[in-house]
C-alpha atoms as a PDB file:
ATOM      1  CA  UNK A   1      61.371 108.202  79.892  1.00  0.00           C
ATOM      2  CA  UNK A   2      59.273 110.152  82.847  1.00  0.00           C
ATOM      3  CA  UNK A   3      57.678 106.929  83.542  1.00  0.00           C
ATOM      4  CA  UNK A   4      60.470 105.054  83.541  1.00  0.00           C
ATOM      5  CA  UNK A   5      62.468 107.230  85.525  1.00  0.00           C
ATOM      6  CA  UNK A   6      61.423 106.080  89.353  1.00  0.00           C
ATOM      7  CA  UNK A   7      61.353 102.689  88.482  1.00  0.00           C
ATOM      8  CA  UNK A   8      65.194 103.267  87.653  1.00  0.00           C
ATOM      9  CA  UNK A   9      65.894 105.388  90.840  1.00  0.00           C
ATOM     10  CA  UNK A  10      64.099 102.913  93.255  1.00  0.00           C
ATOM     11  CA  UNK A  11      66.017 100.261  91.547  1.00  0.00           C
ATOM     12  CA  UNK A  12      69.023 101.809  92.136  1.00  0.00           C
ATOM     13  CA  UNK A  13      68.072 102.908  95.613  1.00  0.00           C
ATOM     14  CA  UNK A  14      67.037  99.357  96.290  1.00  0.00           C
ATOM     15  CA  UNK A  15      70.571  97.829  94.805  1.00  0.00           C
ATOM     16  CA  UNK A  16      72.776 100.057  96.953  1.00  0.00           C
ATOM     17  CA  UNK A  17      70.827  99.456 100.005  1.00  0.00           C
ATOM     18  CA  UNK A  18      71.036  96.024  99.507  1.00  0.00           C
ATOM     19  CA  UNK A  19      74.918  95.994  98.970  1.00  0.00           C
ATOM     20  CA  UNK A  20      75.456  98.413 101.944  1.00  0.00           C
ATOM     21  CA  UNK A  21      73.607  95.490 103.730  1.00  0.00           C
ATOM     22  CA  UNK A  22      75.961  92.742 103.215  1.00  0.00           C
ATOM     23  CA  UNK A  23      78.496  93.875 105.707  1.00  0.00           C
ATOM     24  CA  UNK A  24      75.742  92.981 108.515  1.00  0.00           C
ATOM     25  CA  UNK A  25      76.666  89.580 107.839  1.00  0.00           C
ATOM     26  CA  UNK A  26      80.621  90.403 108.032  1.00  0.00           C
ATOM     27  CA  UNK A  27      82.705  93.426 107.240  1.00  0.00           C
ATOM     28  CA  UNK A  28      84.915  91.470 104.303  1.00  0.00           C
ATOM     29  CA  UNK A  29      81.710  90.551 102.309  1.00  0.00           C
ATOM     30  CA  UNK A  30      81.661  93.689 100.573  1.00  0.00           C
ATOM     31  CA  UNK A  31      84.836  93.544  98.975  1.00  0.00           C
ATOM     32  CA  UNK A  32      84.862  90.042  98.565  1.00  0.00           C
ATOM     33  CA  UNK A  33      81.679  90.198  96.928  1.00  0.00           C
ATOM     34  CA  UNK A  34      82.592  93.222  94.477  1.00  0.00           C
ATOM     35  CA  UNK A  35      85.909  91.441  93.901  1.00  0.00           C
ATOM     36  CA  UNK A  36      83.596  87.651  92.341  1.00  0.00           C
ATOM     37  CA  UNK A  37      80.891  89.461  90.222  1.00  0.00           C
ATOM     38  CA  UNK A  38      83.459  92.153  88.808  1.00  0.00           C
ATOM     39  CA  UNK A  39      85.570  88.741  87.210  1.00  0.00           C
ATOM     40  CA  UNK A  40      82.469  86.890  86.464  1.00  0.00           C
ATOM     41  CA  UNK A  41      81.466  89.611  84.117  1.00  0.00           C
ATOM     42  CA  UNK A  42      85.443  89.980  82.755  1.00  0.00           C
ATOM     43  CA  UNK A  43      85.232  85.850  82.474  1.00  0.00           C
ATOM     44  CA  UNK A  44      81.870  86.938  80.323  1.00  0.00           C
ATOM     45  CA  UNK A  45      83.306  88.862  78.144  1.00  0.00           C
ATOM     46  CA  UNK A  46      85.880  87.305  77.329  1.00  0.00           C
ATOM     47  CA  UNK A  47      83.824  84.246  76.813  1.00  0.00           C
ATOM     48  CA  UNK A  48      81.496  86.067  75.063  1.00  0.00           C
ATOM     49  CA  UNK A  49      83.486  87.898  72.129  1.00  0.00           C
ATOM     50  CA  UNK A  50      82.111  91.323  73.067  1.00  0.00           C
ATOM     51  CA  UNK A  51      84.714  93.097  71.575  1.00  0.00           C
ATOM     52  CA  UNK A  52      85.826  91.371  68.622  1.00  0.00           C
ATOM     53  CA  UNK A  53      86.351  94.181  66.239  1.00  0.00           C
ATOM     54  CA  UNK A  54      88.870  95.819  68.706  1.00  0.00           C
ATOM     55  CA  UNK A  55      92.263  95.666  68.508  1.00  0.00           C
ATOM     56  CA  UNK A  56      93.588  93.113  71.474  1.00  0.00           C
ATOM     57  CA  UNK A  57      95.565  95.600  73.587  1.00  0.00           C
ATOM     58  CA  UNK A  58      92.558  97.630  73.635  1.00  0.00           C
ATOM     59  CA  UNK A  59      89.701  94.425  74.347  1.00  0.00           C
ATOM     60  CA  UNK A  60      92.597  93.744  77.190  1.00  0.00           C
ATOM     61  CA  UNK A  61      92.366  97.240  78.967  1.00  0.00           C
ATOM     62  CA  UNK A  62      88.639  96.886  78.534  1.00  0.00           C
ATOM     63  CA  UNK A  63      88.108  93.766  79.869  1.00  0.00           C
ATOM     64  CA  UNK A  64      90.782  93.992  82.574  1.00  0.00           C
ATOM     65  CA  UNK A  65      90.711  97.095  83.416  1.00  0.00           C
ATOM     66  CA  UNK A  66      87.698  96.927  85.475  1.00  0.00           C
ATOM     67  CA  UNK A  67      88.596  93.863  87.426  1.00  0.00           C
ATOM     68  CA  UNK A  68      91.986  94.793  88.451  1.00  0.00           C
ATOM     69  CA  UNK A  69      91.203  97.870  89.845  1.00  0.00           C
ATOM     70  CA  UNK A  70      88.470  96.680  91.862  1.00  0.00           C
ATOM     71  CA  UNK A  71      90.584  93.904  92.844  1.00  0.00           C
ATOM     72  CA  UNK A  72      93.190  96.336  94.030  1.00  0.00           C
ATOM     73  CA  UNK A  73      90.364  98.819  95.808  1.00  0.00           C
ATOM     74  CA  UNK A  74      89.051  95.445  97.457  1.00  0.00           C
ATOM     75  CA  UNK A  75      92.804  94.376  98.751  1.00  0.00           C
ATOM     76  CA  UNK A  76      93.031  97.886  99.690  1.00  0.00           C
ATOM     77  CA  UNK A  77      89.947  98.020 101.802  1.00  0.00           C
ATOM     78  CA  UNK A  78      90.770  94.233 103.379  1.00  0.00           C
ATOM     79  CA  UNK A  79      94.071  94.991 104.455  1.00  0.00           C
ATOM     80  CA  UNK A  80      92.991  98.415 106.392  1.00  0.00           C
ATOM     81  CA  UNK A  81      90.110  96.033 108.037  1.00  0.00           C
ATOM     82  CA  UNK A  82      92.656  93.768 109.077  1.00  0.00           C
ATOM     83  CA  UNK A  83      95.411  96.507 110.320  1.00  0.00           C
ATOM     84  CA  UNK A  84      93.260  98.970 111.731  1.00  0.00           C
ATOM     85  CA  UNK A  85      90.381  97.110 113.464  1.00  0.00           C
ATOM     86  CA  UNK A  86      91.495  93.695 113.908  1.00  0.00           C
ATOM     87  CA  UNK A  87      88.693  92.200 111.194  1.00  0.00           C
ATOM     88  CA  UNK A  88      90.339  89.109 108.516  1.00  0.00           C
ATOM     89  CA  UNK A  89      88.678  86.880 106.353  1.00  0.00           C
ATOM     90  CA  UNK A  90      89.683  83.877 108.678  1.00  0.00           C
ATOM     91  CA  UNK A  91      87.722  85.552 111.577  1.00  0.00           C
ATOM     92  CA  UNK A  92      84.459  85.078 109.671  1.00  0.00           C
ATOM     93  CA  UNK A  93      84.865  81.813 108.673  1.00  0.00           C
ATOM     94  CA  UNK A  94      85.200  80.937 112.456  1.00  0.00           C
ATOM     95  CA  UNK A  95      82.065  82.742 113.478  1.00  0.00           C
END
């Protein structure tokens, strides 16, 4: 574990950085971007049977759960780009 440690932390490090990084391209990749991998990985699981031996209302929240509320965080964040400084997801596809 002690030698694994900073290869987890610069990892990490490295990830965020990264992330933070996207909105140099344009300020509504973040969310966009959070919004696609965070249903790719729901589509997974569902595709995937992860949680067969669940009950279904709970494999729902579980699955779901996730997704929606980053969707809603992501909405959240897009409309207070567009109403406080002007920046839509139309404006970057014209740049």
């Amino acid at each position: 574990m002690l030698w694994l440690a900073p290869f987890a932390m610069y990892g990490i490090v490295q990830a965020l950085v990264h992330v933070f990084w996207t909105a140099d391209i344009h300020e509504t990749i973040p969310p966009l971007l959070a919004t696609l991998l965070v249903w790719e990985l729901a589509v997974i699981d569902l595709t995937g049977g992860s949680y067969e031996s669940v009950p279904l209302g709970v494999r729902l929240v579980f699955t779901l759960g996730a997704p929606l509320s980053v969707t809603a965080v992501a909405l959240w964040e897009l409309r207070r780009l567009r109403s406080r400084h002007g920046i839509t997801v139309r404006g970057a596809l014209r740049r």
